[in-house]
C-alpha atoms as a PDB file:
ATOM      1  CA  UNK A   1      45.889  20.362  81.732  1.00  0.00           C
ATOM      2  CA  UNK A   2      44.936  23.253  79.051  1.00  0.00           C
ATOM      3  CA  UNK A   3      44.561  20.361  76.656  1.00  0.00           C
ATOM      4  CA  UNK A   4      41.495  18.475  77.495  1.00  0.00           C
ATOM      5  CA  UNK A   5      38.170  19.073  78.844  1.00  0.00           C
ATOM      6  CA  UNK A   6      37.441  17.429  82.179  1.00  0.00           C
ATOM      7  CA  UNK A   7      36.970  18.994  85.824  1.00  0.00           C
ATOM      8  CA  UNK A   8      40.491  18.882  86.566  1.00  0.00           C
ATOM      9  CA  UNK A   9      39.286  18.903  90.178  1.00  0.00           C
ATOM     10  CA  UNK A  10      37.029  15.645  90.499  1.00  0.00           C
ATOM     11  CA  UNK A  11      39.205  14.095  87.860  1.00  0.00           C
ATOM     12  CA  UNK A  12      41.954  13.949  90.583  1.00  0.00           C
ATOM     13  CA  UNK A  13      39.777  13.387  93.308  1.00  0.00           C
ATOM     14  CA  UNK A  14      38.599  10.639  91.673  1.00  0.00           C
ATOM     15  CA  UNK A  15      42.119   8.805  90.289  1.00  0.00           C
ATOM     16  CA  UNK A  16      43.772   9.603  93.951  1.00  0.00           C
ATOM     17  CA  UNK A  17      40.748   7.241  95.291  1.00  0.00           C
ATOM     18  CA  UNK A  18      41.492   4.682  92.509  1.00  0.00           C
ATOM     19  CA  UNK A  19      44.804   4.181  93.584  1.00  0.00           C
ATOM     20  CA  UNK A  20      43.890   3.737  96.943  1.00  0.00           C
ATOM     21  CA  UNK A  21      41.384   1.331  96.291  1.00  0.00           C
ATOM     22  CA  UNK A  22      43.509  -0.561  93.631  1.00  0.00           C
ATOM     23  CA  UNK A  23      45.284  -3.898  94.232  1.00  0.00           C
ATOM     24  CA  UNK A  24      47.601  -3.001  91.364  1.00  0.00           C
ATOM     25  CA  UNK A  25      47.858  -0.217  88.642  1.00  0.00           C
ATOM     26  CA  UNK A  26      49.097  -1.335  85.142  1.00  0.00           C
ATOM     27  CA  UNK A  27      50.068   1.412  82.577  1.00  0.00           C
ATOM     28  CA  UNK A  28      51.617   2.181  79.274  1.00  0.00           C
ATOM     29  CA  UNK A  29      54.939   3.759  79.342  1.00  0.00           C
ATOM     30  CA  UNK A  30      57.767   5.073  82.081  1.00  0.00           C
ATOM     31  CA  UNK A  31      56.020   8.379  81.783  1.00  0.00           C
ATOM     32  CA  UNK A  32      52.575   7.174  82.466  1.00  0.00           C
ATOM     33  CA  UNK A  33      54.629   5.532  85.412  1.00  0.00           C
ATOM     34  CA  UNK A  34      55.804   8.460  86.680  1.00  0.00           C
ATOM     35  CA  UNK A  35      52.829  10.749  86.456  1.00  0.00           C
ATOM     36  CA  UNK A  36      50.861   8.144  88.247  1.00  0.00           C
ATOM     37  CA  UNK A  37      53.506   7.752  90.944  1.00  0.00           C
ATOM     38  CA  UNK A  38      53.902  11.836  91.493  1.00  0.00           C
ATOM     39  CA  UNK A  39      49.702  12.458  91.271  1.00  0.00           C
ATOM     40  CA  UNK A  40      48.405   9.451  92.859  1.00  0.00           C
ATOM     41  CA  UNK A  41      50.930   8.862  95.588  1.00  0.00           C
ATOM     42  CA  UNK A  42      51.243   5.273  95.324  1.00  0.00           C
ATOM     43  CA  UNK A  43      54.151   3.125  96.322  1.00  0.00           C
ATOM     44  CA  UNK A  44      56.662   2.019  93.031  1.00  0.00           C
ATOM     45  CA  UNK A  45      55.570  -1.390  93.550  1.00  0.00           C
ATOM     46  CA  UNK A  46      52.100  -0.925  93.097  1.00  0.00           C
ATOM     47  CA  UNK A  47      52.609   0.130  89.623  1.00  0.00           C
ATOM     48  CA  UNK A  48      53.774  -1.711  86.136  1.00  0.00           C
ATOM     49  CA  UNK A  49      54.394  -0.111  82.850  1.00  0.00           C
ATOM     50  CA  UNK A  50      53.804  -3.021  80.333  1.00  0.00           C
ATOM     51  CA  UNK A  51      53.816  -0.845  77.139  1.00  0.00           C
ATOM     52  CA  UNK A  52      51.612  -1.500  74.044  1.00  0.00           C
ATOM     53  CA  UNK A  53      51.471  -2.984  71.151  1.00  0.00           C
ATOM     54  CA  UNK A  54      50.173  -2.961  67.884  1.00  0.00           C
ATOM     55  CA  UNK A  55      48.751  -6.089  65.474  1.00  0.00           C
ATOM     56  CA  UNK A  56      47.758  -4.580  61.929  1.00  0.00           C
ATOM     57  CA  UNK A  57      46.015  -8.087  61.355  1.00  0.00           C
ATOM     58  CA  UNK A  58      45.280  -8.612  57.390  1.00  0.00           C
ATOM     59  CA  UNK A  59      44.850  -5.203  57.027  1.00  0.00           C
ATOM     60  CA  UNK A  60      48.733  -4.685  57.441  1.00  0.00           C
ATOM     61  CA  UNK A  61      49.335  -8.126  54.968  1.00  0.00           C
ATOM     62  CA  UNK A  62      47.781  -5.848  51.711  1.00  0.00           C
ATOM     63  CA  UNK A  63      50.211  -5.501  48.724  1.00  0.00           C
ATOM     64  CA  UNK A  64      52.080  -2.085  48.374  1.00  0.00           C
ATOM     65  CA  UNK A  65      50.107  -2.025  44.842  1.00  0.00           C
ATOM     66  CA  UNK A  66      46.686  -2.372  46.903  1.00  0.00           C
ATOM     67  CA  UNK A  67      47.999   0.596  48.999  1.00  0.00           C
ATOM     68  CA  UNK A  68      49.233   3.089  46.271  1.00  0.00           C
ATOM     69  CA  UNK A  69      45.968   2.291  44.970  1.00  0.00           C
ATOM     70  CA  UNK A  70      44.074   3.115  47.786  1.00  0.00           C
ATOM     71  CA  UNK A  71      45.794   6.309  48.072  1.00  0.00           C
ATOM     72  CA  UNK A  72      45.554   7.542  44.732  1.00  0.00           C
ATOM     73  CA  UNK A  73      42.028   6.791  44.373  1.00  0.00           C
ATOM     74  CA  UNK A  74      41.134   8.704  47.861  1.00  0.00           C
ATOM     75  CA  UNK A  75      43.398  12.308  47.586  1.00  0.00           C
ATOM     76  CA  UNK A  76      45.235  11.846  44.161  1.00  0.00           C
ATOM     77  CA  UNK A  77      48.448  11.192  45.803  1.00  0.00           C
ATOM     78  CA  UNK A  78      51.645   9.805  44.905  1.00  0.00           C
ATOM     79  CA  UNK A  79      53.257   7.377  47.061  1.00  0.00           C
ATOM     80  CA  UNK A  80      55.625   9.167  49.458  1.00  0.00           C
ATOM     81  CA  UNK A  81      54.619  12.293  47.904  1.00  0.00           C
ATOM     82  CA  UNK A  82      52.775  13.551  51.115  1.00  0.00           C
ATOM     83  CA  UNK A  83      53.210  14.105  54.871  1.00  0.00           C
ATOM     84  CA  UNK A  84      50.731  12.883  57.328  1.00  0.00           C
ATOM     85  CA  UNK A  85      49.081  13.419  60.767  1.00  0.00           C
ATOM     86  CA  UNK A  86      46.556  10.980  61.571  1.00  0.00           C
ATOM     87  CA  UNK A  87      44.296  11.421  65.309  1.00  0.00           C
ATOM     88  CA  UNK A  88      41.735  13.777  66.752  1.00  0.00           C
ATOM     89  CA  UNK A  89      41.710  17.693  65.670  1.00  0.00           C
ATOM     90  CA  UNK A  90      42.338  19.266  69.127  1.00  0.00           C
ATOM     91  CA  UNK A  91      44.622  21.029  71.029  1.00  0.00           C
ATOM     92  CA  UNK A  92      46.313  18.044  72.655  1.00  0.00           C
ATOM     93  CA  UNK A  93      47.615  17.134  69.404  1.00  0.00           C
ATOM     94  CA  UNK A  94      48.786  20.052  68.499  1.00  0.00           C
ATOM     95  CA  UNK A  95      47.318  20.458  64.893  1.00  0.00           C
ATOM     96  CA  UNK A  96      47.769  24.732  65.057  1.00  0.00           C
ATOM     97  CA  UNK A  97      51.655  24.304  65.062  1.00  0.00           C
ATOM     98  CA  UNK A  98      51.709  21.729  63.289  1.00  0.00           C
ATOM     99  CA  UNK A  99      49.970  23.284  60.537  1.00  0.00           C
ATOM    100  CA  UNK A 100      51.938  26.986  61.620  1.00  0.00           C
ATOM    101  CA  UNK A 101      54.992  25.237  61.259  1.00  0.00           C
ATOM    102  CA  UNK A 102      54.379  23.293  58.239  1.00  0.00           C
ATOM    103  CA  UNK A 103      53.715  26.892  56.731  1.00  0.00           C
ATOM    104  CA  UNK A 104      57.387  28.095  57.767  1.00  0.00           C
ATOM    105  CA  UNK A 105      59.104  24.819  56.033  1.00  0.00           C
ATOM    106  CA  UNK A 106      58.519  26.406  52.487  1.00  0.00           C
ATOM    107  CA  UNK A 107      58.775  22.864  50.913  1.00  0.00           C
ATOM    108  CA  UNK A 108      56.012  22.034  47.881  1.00  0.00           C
ATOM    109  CA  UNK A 109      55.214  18.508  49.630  1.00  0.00           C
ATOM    110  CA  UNK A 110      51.336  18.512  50.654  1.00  0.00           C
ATOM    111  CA  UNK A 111      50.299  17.659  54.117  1.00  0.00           C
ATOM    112  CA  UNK A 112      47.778  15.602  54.948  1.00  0.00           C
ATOM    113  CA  UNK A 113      45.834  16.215  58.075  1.00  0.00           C
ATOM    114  CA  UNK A 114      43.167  12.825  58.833  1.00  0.00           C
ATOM    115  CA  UNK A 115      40.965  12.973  61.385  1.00  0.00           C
ATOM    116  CA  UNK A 116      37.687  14.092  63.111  1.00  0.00           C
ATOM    117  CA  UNK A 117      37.053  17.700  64.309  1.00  0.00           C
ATOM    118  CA  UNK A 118      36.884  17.445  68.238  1.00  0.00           C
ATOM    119  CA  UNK A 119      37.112  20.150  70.873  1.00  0.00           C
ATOM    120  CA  UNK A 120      38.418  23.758  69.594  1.00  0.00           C
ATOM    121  CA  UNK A 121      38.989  22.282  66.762  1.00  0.00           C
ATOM    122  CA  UNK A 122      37.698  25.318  65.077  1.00  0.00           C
ATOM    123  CA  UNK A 123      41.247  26.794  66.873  1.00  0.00           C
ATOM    124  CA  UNK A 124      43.972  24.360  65.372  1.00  0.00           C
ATOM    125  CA  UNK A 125      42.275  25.261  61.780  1.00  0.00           C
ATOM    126  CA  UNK A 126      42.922  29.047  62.304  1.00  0.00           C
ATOM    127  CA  UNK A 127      45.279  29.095  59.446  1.00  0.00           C
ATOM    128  CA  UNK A 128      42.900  27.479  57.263  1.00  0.00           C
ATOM    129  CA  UNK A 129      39.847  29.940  57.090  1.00  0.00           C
ATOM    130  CA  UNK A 130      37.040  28.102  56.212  1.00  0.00           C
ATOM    131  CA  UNK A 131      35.806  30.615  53.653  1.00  0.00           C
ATOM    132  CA  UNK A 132      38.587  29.686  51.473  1.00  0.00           C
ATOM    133  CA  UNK A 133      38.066  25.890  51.382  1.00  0.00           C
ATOM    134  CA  UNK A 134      36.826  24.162  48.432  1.00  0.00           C
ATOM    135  CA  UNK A 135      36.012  20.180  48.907  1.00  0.00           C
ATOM    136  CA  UNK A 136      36.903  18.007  45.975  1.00  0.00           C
ATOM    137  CA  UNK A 137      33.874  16.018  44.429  1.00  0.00           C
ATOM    138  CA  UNK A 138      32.247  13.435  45.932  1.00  0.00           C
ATOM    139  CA  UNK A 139      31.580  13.024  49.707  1.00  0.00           C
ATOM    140  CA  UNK A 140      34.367  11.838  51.049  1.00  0.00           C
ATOM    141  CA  UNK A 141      37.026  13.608  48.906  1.00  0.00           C
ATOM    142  CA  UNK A 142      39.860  15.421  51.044  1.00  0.00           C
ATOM    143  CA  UNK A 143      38.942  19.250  51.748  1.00  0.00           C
ATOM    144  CA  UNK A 144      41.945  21.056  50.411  1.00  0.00           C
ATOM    145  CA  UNK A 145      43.733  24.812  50.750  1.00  0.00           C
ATOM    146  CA  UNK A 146      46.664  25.998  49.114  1.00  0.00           C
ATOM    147  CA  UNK A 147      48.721  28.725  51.817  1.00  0.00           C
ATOM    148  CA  UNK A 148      51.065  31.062  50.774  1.00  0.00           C
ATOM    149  CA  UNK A 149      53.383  32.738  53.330  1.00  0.00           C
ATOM    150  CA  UNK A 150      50.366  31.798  56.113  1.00  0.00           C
ATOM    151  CA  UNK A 151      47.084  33.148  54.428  1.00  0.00           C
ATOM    152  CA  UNK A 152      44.995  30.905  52.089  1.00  0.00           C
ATOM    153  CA  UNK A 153      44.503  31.681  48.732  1.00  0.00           C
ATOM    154  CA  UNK A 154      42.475  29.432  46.144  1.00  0.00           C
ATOM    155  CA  UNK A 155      41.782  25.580  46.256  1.00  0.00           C
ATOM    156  CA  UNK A 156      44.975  23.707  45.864  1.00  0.00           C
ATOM    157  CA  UNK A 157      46.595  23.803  41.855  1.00  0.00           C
ATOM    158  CA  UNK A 158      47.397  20.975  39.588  1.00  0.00           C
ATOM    159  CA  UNK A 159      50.103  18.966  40.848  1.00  0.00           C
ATOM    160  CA  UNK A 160      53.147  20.391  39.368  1.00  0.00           C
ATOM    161  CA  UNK A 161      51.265  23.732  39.406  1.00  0.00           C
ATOM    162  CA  UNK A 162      52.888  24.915  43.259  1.00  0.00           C
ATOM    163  CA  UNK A 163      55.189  27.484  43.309  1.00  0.00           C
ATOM    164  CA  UNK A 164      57.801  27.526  46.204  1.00  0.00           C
ATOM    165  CA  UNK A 165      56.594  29.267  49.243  1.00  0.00           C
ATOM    166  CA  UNK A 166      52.924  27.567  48.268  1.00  0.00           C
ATOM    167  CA  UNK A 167      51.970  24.994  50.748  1.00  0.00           C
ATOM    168  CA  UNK A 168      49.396  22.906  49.708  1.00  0.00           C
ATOM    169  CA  UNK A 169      47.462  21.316  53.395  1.00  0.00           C
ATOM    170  CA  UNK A 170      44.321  18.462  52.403  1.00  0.00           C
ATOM    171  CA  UNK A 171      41.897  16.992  54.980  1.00  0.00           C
ATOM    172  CA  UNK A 172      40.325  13.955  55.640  1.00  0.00           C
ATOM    173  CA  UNK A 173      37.606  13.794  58.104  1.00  0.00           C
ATOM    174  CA  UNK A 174      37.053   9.833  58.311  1.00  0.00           C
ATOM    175  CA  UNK A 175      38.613   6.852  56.594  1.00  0.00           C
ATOM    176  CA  UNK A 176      37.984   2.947  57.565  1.00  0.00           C
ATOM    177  CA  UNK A 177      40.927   1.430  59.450  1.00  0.00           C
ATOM    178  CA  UNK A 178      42.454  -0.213  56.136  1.00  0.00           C
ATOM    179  CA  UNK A 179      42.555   3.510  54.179  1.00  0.00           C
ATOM    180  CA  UNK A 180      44.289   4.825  57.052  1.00  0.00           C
ATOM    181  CA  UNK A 181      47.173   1.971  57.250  1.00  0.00           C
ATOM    182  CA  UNK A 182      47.503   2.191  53.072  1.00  0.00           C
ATOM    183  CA  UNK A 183      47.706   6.083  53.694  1.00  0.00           C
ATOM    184  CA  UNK A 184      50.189   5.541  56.419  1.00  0.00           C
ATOM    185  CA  UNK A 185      52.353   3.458  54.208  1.00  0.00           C
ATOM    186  CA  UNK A 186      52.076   5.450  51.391  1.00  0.00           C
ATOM    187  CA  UNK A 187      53.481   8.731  53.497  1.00  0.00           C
ATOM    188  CA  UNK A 188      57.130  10.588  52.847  1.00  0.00           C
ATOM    189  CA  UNK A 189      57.014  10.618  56.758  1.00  0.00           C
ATOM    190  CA  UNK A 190      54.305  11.064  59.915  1.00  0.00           C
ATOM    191  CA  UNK A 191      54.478  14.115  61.785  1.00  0.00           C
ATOM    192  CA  UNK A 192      52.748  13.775  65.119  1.00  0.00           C
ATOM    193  CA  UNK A 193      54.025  16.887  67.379  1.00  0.00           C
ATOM    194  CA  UNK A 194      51.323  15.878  70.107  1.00  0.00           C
ATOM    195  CA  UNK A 195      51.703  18.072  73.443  1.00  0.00           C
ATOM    196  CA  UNK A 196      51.485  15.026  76.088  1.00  0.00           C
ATOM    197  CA  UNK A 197      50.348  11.076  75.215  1.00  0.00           C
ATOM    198  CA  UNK A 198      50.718   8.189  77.598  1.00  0.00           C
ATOM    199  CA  UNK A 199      52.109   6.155  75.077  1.00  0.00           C
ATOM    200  CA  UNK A 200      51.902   7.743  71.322  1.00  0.00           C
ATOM    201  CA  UNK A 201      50.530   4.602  69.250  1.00  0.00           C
ATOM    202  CA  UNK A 202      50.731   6.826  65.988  1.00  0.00           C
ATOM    203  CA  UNK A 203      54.580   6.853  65.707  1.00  0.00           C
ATOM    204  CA  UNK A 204      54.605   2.782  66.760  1.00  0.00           C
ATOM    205  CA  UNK A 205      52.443   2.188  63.920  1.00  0.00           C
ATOM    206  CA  UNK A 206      54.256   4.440  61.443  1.00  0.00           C
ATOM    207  CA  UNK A 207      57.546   2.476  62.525  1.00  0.00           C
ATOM    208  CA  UNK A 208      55.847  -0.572  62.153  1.00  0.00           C
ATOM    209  CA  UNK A 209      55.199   0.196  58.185  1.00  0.00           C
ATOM    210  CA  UNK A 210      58.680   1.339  57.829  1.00  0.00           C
ATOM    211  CA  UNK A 211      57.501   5.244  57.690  1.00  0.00           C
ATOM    212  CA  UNK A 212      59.814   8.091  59.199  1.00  0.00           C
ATOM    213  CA  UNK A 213      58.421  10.233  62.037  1.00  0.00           C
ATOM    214  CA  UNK A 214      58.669  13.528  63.304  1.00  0.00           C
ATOM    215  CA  UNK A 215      57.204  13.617  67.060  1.00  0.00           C
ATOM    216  CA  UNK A 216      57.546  15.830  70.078  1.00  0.00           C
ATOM    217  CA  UNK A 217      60.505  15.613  72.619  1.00  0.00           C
ATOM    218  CA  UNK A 218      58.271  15.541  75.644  1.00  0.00           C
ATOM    219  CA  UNK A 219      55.899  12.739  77.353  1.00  0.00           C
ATOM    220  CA  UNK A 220      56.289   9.437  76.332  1.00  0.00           C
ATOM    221  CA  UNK A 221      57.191   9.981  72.820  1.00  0.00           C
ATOM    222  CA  UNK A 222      61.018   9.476  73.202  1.00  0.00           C
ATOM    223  CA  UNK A 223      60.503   6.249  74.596  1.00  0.00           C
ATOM    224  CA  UNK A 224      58.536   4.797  72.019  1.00  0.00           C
ATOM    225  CA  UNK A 225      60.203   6.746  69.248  1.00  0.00           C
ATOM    226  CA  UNK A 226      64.441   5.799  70.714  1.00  0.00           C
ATOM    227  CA  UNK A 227      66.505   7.272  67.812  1.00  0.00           C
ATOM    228  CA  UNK A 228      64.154   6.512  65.428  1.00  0.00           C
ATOM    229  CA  UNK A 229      62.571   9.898  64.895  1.00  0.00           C
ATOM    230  CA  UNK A 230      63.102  13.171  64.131  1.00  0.00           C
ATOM    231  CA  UNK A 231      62.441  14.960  67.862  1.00  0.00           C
ATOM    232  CA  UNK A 232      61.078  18.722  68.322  1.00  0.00           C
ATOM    233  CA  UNK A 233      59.937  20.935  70.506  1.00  0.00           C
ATOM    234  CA  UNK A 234      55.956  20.876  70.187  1.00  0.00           C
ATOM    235  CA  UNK A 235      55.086  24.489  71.628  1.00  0.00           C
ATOM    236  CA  UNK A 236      58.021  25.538  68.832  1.00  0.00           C
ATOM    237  CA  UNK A 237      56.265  25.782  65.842  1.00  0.00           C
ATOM    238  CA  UNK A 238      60.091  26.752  63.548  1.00  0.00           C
ATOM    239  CA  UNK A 239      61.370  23.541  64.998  1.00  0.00           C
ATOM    240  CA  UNK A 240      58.492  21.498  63.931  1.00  0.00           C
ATOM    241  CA  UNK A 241      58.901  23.081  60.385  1.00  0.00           C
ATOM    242  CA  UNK A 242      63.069  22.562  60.322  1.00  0.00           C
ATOM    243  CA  UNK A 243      62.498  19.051  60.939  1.00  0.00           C
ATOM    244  CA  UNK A 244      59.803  18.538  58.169  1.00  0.00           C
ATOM    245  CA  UNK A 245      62.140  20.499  55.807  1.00  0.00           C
ATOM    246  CA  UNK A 246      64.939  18.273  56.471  1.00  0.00           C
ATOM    247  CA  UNK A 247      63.110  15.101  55.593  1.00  0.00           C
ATOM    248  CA  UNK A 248      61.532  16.500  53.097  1.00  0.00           C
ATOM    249  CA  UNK A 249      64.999  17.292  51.736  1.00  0.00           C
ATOM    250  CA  UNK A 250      66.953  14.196  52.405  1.00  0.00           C
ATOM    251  CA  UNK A 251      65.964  11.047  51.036  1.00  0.00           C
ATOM    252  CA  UNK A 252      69.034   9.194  52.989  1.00  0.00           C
ATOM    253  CA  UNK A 253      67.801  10.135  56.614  1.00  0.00           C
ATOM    254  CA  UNK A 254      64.515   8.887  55.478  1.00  0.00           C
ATOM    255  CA  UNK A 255      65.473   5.396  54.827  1.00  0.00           C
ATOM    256  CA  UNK A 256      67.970   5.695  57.796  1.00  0.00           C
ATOM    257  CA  UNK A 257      64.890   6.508  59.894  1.00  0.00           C
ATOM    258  CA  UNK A 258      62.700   4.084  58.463  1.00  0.00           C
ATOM    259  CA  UNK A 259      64.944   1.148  58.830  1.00  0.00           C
ATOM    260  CA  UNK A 260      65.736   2.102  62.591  1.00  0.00           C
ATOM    261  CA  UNK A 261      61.636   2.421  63.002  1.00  0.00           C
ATOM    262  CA  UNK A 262      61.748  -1.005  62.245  1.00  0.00           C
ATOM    263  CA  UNK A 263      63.957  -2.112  64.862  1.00  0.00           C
ATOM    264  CA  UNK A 264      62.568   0.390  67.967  1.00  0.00           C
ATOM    265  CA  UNK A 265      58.615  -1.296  66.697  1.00  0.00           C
ATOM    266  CA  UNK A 266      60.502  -4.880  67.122  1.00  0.00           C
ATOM    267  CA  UNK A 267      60.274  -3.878  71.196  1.00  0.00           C
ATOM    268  CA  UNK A 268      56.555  -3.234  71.108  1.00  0.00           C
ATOM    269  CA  UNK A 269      55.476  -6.381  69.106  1.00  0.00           C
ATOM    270  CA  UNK A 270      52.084  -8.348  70.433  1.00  0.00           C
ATOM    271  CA  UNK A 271      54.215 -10.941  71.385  1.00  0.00           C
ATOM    272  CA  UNK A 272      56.371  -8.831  73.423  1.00  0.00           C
ATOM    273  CA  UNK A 273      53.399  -7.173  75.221  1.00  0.00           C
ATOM    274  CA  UNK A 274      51.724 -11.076  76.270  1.00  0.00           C
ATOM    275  CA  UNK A 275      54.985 -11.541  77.440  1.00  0.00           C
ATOM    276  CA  UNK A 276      55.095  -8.756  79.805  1.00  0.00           C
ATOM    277  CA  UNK A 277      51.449  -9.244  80.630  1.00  0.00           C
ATOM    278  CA  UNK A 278      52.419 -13.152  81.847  1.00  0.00           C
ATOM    279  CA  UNK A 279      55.313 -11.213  83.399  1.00  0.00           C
ATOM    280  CA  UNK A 280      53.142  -9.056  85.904  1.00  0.00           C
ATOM    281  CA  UNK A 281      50.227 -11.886  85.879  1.00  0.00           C
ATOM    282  CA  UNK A 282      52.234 -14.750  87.959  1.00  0.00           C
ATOM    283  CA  UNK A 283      53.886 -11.968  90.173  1.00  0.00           C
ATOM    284  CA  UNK A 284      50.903 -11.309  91.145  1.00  0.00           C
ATOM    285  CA  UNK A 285      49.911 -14.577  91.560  1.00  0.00           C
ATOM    286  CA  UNK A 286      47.379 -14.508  88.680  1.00  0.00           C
ATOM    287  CA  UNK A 287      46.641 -17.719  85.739  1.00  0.00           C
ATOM    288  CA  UNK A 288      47.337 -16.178  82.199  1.00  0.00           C
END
């Protein structure tokens, strides 16, 4: 509830009528399920968890050349030579200990943080005082600090130039939808430590490309993730910073997590989703 903004009040006020009034209540995941069972009070049959899914389209068909490419020419990057968080900067996601624990993991890869500023996002930067920032040339060229032992110092060195205990963080405010899949691809892993998601469609999609993940142990994000992720504890900021040491470290549980990604995303594939859809369509008596 801390997380997000709305009247917490009317919100339920308002959902509690919905499932009254509803014929039938389709969600995302056996969490989702549950939370709508315990809040709204409806009966188990009322309600179907169908999953998602997730179709790249020909943005996900681009050569691995096209996406180092991308990559280089947008932060300088080398591919898998960066970890990434992609979604919204606010406290729901979890950016602060993210970034807190990223600081504790003392390892020279750069994080990459993409996404827009949203509510208190001001708050999840607090380890990245603006007044030490320096943005790269040209508009939309990554913002970039270089941490040592949790206070900024100067704009990020040279590659090469780190020294261990340096942690170098860049930002991205916006990128089109095909930047962010070539960026996704071209990550050593995706760390998304979110504090509660219905579903999580950031780790699917890093599965989907064959990228490891590091997600949070609560919510839904064990069922979408199986045992192909690295789980922590979200409010643990040490944990999330262990498990991005780790990867960083060992090349072998990267490809073993990678090529289980590939399987768990094989359960979440468009045509698995239709066919769950037709599923819960001609129970209920519905043409699909």
């Amino acid at each position: 509830p801390h997380t997000t903004l709305d009247h917490k009040k009317r919100y339920l006020k308002m959902v509690k009528l919905l499932g009254r009034r509803a014929e039938h209540i389709v969600t995302v995941s056996e969490t989702s399920k549950a939370d709508i069972l315990q809040i709204m009070g409806v009966r188990d049959d009322q309600v179907t968890n169908t999953y998602q899914a997730v179709d790249f389209g020909a943005q996900g068909l681009r050569s691995a050349a096209q996406a180092r490419s991308d990559v280089a020419g947008a932060v300088g990057l080398p591919h898998q030579g960066y970890f990434l968080f992609f979604g919204a900067i606010e406290p729901k996601k979890n950016v602060g200990r993210l970034i807190e624990g990223f600081l504790t993991a003392n390892v020279k890869t750069p994080l990459l943080l993409v996404g827009k500023a949203a509510w208190k996002s001001e708050q999840e930067l607090r380890l990245m005082p603006l007044a030490e920032r320096r943005r790269s040339a040209g508009p939309a060229a990554p913002e970039r600090w270089s941490v040592r032992q949790g206070l900024a110092a100067s704009a990020a060195p040279a590659a090469g130039g780190r020294e261990r205990g340096e942690a170098s963080i860049m930002r991205l405010d916006y990128v089109p939808y095909s930047m962010l899949i070539s960026l996704i691809r071209g990550a050593k892993a995706v760390v998304f430590p979110s504090i509660y998601e219905g579903f999580g469609l950031p780790v699917l999609e890093a599965m989907q490309l064959g990228v490891p993940v590091i997600t949070s142990n609560t919510s839904s994000l064990p069922e979408v993730a199986g045992d192909a992720a690295l789980l922590v504890d979200p409010y643990d900021p040490r944990a999330i910073g262990e498990a991005v040491r780790r990867l960083d470290a060992d090349a072998g549980l990267r490809d073993e997590l990678a090529r289980k990604g590939l399987a768990q995303a094989a359960r979440f594939t468009p045509e698995a989703y239709r066919g769950r859809l037709a599923e819960l369509y001609g129970r209920l008596g519905v043409r699909f």
